[in-house]
Protein backbone atom coordinates (compact mmCIF):
# COMPACT_ATOMS: atom_id res chain seq x y z
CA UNK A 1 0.00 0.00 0.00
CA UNK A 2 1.32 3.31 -0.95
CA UNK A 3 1.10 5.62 1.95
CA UNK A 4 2.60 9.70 1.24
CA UNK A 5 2.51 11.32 4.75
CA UNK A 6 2.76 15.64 4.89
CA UNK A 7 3.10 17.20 7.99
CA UNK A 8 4.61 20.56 9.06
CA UNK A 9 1.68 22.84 7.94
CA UNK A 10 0.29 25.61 10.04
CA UNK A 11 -0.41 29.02 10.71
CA UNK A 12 2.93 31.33 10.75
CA UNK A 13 2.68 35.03 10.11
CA UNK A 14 4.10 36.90 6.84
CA UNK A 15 7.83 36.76 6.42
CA UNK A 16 8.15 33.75 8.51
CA UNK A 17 9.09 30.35 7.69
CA UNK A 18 7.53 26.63 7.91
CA UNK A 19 9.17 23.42 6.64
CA UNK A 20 6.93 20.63 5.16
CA UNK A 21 7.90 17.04 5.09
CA UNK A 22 6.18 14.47 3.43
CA UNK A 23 6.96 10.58 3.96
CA UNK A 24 7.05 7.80 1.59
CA UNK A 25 5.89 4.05 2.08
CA UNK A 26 5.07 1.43 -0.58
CA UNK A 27 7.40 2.54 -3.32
CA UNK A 28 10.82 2.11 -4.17
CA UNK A 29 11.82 5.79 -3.75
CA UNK A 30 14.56 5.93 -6.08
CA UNK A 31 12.58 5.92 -8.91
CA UNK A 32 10.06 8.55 -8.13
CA UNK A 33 10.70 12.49 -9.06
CA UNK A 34 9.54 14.14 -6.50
CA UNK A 35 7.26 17.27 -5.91
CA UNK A 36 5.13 19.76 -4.12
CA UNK A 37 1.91 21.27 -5.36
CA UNK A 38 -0.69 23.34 -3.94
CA UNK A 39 -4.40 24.54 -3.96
CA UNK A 40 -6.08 27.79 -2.64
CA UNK A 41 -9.44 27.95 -2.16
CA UNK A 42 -10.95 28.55 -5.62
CA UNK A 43 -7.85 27.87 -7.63
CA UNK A 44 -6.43 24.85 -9.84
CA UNK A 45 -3.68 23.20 -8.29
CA UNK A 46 -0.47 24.31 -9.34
CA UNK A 47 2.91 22.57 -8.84
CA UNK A 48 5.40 24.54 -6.18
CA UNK A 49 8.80 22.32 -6.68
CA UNK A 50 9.74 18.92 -7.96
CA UNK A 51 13.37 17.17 -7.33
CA UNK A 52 14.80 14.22 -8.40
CA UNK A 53 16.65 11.20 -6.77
CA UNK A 54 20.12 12.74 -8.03
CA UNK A 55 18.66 16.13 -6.57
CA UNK A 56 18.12 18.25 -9.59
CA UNK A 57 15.13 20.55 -8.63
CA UNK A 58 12.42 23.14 -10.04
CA UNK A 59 10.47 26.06 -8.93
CA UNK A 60 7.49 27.97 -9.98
CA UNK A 61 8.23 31.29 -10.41
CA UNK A 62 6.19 32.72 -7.37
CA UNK A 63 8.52 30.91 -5.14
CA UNK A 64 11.71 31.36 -6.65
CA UNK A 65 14.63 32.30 -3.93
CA UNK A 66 11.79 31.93 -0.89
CA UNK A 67 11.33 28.12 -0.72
CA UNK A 68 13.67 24.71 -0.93
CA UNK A 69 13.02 21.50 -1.70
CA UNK A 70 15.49 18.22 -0.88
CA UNK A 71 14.99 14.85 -0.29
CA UNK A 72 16.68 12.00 1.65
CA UNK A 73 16.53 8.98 0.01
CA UNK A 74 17.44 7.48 2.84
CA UNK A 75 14.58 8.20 4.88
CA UNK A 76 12.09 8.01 1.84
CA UNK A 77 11.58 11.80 2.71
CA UNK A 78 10.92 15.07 0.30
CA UNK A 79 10.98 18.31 2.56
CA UNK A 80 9.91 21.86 1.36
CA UNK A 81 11.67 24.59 3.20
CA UNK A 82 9.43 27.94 2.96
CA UNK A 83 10.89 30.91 3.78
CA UNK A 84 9.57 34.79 3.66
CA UNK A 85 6.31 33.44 3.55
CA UNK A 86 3.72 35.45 2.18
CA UNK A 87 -0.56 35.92 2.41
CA UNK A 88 -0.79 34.25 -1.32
CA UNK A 89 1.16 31.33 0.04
CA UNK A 90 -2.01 30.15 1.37
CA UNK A 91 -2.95 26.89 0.10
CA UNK A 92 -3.34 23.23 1.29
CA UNK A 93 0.12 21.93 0.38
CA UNK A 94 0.26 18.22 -1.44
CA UNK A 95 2.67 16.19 -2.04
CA UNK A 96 3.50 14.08 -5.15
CA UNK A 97 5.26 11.34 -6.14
CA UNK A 98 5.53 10.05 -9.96
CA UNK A 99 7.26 7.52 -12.15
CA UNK A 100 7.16 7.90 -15.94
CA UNK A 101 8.77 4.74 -16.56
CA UNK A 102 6.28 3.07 -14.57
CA UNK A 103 3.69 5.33 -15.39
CA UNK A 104 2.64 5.84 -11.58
CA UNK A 105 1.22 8.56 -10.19
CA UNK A 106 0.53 8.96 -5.98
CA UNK A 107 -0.74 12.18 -3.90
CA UNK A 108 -0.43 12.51 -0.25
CA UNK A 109 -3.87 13.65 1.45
CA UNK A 110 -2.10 17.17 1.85
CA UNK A 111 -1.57 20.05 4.85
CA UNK A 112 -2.77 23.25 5.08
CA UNK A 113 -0.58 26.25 5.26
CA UNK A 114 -1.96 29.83 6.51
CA UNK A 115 -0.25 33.01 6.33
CA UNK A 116 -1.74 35.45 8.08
CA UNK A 117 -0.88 38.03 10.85
């Protein structure tokens, strides 16, 4: 059974800084690119960051030079550093693994982030 656990979500105010984790179960790890996406209420979801196993990694524009992804492969565990946060940050926070080659696709049940003061 493939299980993706988030946690780390909450309420921080703007300019402050939350890190997300999200733990992986029931795959071989090594073959999954890895990523973050998110939703606000009354928006598509939209994909934050994505890293592979060798640790080559992508942003969205909006969160260029404020957030971080990694990964240990070790722990079967993607983390999202968030930084600066701002009030358009808000968004339940999901994460993603996929395989290609295998043609696999698996979402985590996601955590809500809220920045507000």
């Amino acid at each position: 059974q493939v299980q993706l656990v988030e946690s780390g979500g909450g309420l921080v105010q703007p300019g402050g800084s939350l890190r997300l984790s999200c733990e992986a179960s029931g795959i071989i790890f090594r073959f999954y690119y890895m990523g973050w996406y998110r939703q606000a209420p009354g928006k598509q979801r939209e994909s934050v960051a994505a890293i592979t196993f060798g640790g080559s990694s992508n942003f969205a524009d909006s969160v260029k030079g404020r957030f971080n992804i990694s990964r240990d492969n070790a722990k079967n565990t993607v983390y999202l550093q968030m930084n600066n946060l701002k009030a358009e940050d808000t968004a339940v926070y999901y994460c993603n693994a996929r395989s290609d080659h295998l043609a696999l696709d698996f979402w985590g049940q996601g955590t809500q982030v809220t920045v507000s003061s």
